[in-house]
Protein backbone atom coordinates (compact mmCIF):
# COMPACT_ATOMS: atom_id res chain seq x y z
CA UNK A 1 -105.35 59.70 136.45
CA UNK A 2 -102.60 60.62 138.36
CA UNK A 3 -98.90 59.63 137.93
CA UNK A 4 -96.71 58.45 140.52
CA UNK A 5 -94.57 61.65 140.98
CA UNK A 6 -97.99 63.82 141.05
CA UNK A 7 -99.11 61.60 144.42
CA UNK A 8 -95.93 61.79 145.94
CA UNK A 9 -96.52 65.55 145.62
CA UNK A 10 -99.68 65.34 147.29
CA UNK A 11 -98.78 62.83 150.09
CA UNK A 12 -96.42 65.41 151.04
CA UNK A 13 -98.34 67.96 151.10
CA UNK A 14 -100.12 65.87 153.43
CA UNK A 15 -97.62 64.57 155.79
CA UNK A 16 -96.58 67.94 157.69
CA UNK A 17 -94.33 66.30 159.87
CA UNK A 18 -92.69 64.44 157.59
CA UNK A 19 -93.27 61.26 159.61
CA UNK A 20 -94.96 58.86 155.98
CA UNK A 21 -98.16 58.81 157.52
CA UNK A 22 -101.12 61.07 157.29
CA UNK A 23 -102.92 61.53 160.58
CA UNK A 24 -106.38 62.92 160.79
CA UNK A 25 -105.14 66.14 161.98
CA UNK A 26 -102.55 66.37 158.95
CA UNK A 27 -105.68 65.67 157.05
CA UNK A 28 -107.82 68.40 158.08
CA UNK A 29 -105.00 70.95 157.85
CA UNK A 30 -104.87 70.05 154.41
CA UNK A 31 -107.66 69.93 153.21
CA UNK A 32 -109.09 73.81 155.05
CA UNK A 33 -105.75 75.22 153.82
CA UNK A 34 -104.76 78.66 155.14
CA UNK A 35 -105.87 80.50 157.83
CA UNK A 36 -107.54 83.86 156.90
CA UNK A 37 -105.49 86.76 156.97
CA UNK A 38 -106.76 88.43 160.34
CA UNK A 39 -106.19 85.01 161.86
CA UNK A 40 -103.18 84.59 160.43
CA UNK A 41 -101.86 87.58 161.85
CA UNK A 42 -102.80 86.99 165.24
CA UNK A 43 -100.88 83.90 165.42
CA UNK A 44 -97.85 85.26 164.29
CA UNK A 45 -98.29 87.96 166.66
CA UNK A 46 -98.82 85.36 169.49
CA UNK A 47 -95.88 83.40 168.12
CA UNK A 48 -93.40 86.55 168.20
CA UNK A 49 -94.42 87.24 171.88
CA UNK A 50 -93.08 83.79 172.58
CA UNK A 51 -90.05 83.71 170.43
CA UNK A 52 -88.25 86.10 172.22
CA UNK A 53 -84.87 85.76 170.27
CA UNK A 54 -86.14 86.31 167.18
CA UNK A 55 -84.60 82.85 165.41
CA UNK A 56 -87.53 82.08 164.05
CA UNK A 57 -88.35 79.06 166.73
CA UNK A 58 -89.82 78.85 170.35
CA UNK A 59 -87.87 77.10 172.54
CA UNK A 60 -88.53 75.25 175.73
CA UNK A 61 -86.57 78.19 177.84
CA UNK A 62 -88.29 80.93 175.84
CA UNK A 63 -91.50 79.36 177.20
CA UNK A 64 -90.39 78.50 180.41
CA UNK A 65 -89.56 82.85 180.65
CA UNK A 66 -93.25 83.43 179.60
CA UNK A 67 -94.79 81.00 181.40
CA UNK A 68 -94.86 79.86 185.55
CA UNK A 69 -95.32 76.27 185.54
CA UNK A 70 -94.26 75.99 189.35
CA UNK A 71 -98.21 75.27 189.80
CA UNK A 72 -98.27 72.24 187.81
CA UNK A 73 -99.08 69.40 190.26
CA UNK A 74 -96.18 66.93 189.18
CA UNK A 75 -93.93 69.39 189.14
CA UNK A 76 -94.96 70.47 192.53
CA UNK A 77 -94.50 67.24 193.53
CA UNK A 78 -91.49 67.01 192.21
CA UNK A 79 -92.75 64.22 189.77
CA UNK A 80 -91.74 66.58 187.12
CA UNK A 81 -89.31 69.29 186.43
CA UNK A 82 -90.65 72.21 184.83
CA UNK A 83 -88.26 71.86 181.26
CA UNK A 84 -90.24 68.52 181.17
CA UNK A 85 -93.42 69.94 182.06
CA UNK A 86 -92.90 72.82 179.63
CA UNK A 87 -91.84 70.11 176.94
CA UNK A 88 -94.70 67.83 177.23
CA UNK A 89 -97.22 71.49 177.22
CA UNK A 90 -95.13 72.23 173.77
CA UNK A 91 -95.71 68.77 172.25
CA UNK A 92 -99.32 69.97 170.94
CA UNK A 93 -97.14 72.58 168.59
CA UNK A 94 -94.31 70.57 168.29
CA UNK A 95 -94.79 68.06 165.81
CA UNK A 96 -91.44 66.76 164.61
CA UNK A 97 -90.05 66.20 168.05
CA UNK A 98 -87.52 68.40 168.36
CA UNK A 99 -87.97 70.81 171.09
CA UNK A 100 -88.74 73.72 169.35
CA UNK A 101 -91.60 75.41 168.09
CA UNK A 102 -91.42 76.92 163.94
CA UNK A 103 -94.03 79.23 163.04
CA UNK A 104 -95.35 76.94 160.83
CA UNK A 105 -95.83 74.36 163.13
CA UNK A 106 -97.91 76.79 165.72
CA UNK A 107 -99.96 77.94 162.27
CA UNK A 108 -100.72 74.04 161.72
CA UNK A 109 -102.20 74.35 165.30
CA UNK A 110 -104.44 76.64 164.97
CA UNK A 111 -105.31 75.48 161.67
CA UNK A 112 -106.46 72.46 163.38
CA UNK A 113 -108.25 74.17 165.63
CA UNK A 114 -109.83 76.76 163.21
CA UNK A 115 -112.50 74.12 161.96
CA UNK A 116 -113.82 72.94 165.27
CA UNK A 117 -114.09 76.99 166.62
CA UNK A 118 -115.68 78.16 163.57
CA UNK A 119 -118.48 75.26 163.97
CA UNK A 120 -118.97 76.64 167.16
CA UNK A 121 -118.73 80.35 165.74
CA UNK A 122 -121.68 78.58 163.10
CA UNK A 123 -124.02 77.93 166.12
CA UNK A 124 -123.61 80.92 167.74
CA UNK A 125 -124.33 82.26 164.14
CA UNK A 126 -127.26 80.60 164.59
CA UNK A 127 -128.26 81.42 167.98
CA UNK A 128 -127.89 84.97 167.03
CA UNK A 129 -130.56 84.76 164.07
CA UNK A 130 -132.58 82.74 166.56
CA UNK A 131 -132.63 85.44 169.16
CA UNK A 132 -133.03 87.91 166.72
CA UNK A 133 -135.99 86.44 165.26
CA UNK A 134 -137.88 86.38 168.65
CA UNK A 135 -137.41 89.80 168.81
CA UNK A 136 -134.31 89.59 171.31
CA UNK A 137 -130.69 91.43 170.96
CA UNK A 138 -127.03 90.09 171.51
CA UNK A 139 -123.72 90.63 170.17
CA UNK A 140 -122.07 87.56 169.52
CA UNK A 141 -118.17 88.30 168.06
CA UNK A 142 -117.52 84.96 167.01
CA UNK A 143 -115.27 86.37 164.15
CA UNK A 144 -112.51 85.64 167.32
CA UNK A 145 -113.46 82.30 167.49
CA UNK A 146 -112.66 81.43 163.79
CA UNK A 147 -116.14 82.20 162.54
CA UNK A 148 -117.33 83.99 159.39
């Protein structure tokens, strides 16, 4: 049985953005863990291409000098300007509201992510075996999609 202190613990674990509620995407972060190392590193790489100051954060501007988001449609009409358009792009990293992007909230992304690729990466798996057993050839790198 667990003691009160010991499910704090775990509701924290839990509850990345600190927010007191666990969402289903929370959830599923938690419970797949880490991502592998090779993914691991290719997020950080992606993440230190955008955070071109080096603070440790990707900001709306540091975006903005990445990425042209004059060809959004609200913004081309004007509906939008492109901090806000950049902002509301950012909100799918930037789970505790504040503007910026940590590392460990563009890990918990992909983390997210990771489960739905590699169940794709799974059927191609299995797509492979099945065009191997008819005799057929293909090669299928789904190790970039999150698969084993």
């Amino acid at each position: 049985e667990l003691n009160a202190r010991e499910i704090d613990d775990i509701f924290s674990y839990f509850d990345r953005d600190k927010n007191g509620f666990v969402d289903v995407t929370e959830f599923l972060v938690g419970i797949r863990g880490d991502l592998n190392p090779r993914r691991k590193k290719l997020v950080k790489m992606a993440f230190d291409i955008l955070d071109t100051d080096r603070s440790g954060f990707i900001t709306v501007e540091e975006m903005i000098s990445k990425y042209d988001v004059s060809h959004n449609p609200e913004v081309q009409s004007g509906r939008k300007t492109a901090k806000q358009a950049m902002k509301e792009f950012m909100a799918q990293w930037d789970t505790d509201g504040d503007s910026t992007v940590s590392l460990e909230e563009f890990e918990d992304y992909y983390k997210a992510i990771h489960r739905e690729l590699g169940m794709k990466a799974k059927d191609m798996n299995d797509v492979r075996s099945r065009l191997g057993e008819q005799g057929l050839s293909g090669d299928f790198n789904v190790e970039l999609f999150g698969g084993s």
